[in-house]
N, C-alpha and C. Protein backbone atom coordinates (compact mmCIF):
# COMPACT_ATOMS: atom_id res chain seq x y z
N UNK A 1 137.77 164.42 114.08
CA UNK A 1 136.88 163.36 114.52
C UNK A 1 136.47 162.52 113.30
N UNK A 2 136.19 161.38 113.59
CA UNK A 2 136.53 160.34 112.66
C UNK A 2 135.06 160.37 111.84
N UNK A 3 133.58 160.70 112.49
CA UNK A 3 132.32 161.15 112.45
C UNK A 3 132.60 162.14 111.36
N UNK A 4 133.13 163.17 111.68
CA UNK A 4 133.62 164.65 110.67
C UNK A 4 133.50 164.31 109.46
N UNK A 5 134.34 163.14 109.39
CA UNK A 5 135.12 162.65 108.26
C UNK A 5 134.15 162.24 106.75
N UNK A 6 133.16 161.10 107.59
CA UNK A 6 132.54 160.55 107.06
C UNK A 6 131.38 161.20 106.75
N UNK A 7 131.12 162.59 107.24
CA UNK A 7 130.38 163.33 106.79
C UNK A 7 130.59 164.62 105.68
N UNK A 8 131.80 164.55 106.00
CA UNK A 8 132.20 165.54 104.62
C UNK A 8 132.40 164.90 103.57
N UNK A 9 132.01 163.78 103.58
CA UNK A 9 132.65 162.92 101.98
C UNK A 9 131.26 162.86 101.33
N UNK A 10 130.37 161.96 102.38
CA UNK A 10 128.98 161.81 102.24
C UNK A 10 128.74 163.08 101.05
N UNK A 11 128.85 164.47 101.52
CA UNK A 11 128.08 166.15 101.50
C UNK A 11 128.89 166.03 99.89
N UNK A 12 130.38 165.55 99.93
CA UNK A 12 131.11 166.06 98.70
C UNK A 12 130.75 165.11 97.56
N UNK A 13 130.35 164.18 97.69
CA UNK A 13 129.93 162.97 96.90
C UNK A 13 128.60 163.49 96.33
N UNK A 14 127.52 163.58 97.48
CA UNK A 14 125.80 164.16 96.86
C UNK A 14 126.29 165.59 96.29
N UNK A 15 126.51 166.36 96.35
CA UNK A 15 127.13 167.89 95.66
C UNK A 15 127.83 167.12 94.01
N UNK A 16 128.64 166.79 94.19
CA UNK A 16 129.20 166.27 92.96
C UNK A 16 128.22 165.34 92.09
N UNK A 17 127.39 164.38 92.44
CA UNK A 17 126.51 164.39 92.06
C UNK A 17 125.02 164.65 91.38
N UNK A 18 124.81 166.18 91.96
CA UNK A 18 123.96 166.94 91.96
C UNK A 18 122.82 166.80 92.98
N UNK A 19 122.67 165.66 93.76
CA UNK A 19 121.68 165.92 94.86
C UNK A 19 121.66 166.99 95.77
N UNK A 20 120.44 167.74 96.09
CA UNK A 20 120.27 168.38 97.20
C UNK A 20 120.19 167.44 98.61
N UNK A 21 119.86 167.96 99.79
CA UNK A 21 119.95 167.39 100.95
C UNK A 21 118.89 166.57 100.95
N UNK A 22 117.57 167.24 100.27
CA UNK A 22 116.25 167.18 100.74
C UNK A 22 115.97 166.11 99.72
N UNK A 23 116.43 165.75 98.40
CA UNK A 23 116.56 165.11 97.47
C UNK A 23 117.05 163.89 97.70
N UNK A 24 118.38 163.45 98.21
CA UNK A 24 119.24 162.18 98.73
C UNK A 24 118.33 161.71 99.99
N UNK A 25 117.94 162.98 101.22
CA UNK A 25 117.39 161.66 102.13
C UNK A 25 116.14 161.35 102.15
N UNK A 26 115.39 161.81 100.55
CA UNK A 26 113.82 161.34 100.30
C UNK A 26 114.46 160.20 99.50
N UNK A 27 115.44 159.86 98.93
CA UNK A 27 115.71 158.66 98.43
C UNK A 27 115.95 157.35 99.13
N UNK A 28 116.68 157.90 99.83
CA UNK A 28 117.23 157.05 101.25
C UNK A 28 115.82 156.77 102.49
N UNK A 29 115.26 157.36 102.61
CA UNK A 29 114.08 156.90 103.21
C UNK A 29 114.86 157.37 104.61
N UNK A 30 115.15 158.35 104.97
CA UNK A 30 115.12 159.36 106.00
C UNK A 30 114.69 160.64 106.18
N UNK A 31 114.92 161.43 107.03
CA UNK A 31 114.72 163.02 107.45
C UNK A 31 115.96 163.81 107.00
N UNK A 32 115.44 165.07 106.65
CA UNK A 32 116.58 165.55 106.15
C UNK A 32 117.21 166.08 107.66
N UNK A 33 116.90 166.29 108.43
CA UNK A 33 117.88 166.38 109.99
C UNK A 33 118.83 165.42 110.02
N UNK A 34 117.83 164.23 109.55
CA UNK A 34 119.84 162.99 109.75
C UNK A 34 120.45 163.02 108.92
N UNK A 35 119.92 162.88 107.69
CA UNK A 35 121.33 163.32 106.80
C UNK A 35 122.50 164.72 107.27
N UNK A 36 121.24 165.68 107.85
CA UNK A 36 122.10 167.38 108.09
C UNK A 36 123.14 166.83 109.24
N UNK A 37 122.59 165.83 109.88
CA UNK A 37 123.33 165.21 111.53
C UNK A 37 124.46 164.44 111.09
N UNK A 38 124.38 163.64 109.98
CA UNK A 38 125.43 162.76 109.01
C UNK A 38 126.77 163.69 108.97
N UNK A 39 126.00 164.29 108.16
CA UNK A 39 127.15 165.21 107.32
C UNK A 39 127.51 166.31 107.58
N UNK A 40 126.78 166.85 108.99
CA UNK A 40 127.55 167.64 110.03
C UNK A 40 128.93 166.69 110.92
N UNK A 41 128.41 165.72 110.70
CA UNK A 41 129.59 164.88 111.86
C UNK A 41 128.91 164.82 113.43
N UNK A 42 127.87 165.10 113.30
CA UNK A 42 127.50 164.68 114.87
C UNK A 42 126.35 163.52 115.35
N UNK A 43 126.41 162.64 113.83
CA UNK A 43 125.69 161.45 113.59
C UNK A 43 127.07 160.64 113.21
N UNK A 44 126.96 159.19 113.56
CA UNK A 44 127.76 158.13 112.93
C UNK A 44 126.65 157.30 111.68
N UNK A 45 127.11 157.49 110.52
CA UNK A 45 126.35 156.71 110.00
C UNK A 45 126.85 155.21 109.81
N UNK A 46 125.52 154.95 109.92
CA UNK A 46 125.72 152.57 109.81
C UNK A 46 125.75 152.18 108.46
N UNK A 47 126.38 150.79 108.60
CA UNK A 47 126.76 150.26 107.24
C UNK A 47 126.06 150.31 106.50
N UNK A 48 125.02 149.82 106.80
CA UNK A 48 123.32 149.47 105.62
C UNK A 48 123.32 151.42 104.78
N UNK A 49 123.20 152.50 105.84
CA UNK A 49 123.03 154.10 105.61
C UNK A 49 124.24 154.26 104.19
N UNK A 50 125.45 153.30 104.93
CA UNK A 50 126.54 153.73 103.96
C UNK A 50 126.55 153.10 102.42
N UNK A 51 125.50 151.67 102.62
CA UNK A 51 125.59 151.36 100.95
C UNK A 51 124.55 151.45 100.74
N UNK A 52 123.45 152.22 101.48
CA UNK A 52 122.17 153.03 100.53
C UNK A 52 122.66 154.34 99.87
N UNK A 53 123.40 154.78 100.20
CA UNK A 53 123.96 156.29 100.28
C UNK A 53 124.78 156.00 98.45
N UNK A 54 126.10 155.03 98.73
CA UNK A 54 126.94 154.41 97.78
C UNK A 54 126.01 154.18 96.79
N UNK A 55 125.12 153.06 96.77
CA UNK A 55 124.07 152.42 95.73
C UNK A 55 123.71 153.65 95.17
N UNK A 56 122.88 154.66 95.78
CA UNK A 56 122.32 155.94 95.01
C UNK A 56 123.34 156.84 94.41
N UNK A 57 124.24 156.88 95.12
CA UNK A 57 125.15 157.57 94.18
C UNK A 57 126.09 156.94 92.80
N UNK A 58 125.96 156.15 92.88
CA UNK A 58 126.70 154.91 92.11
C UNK A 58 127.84 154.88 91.99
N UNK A 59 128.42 154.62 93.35
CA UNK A 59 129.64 155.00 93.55
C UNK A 59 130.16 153.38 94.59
N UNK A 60 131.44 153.04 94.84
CA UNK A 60 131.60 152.02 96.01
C UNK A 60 131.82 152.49 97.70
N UNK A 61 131.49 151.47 98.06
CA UNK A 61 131.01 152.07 99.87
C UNK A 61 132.27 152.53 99.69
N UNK A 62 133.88 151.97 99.31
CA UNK A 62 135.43 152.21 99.81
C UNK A 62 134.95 153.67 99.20
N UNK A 63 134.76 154.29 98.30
CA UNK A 63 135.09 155.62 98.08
C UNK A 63 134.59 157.06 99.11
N UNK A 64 133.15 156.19 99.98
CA UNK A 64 132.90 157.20 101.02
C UNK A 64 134.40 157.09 102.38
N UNK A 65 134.46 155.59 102.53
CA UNK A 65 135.64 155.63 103.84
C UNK A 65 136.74 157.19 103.39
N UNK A 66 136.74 157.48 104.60
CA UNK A 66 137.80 158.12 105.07
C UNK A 66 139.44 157.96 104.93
N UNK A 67 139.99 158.25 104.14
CA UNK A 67 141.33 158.11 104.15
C UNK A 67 142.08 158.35 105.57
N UNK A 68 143.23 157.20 105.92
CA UNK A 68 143.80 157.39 107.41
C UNK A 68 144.93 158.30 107.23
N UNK A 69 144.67 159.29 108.07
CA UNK A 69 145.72 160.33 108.06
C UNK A 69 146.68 159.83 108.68
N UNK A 70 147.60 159.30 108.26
CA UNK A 70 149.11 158.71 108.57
C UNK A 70 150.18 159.24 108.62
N UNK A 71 149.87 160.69 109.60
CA UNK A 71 150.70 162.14 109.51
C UNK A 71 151.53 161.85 110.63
C-alpha cells in the first residue's frame, strides 16, 4: 500500500536523524498518534505534513516519495 510506503520512509528518515516520535511531532505541531498513524501507514500524509516533516529534517520532500516499484 502506497500509505505503507510513505510511512516507512517518514520512521527511517526521523531514526536516522535521531528524532524520537514524541520529539518530531512536538516540532511539527501534531499528536504523537498521527505521526504513529503516518508511519504506521494507516494515515495519508498531506503535502504541507510532507515539507514540514522534509524542512525539519533537512532533507528534500523527493527523498521522502516512495520509489515506484517497476517489478
Amino acid at each position: 500500500m502506497e500509505t505503507d510506503k510513505w510511512g516507512r520512509r517518514i520512521r527511517a528518515f526521523r531514526k536516522l536523524k535521531g528524532y524520537t516520535q514524541e520529539e518530531l511531532a512536538k516540532n511539527l505541531k501534531v499528536s504523537v498518534s498521527i505521526l504513529g498513524e503516518i508511519e504506521r501507514g494507516s494515515r495519508l500524509p498531506t503535502e504541507s505534513f510532507l515539507k514540514d516533516v522534509a524542512g525539519l529534517l533537512e532533507i528534500q520532500v523527493d527523498e521522502l516519495t516512495p520509489p515506484d516499484d517497476a517489478e
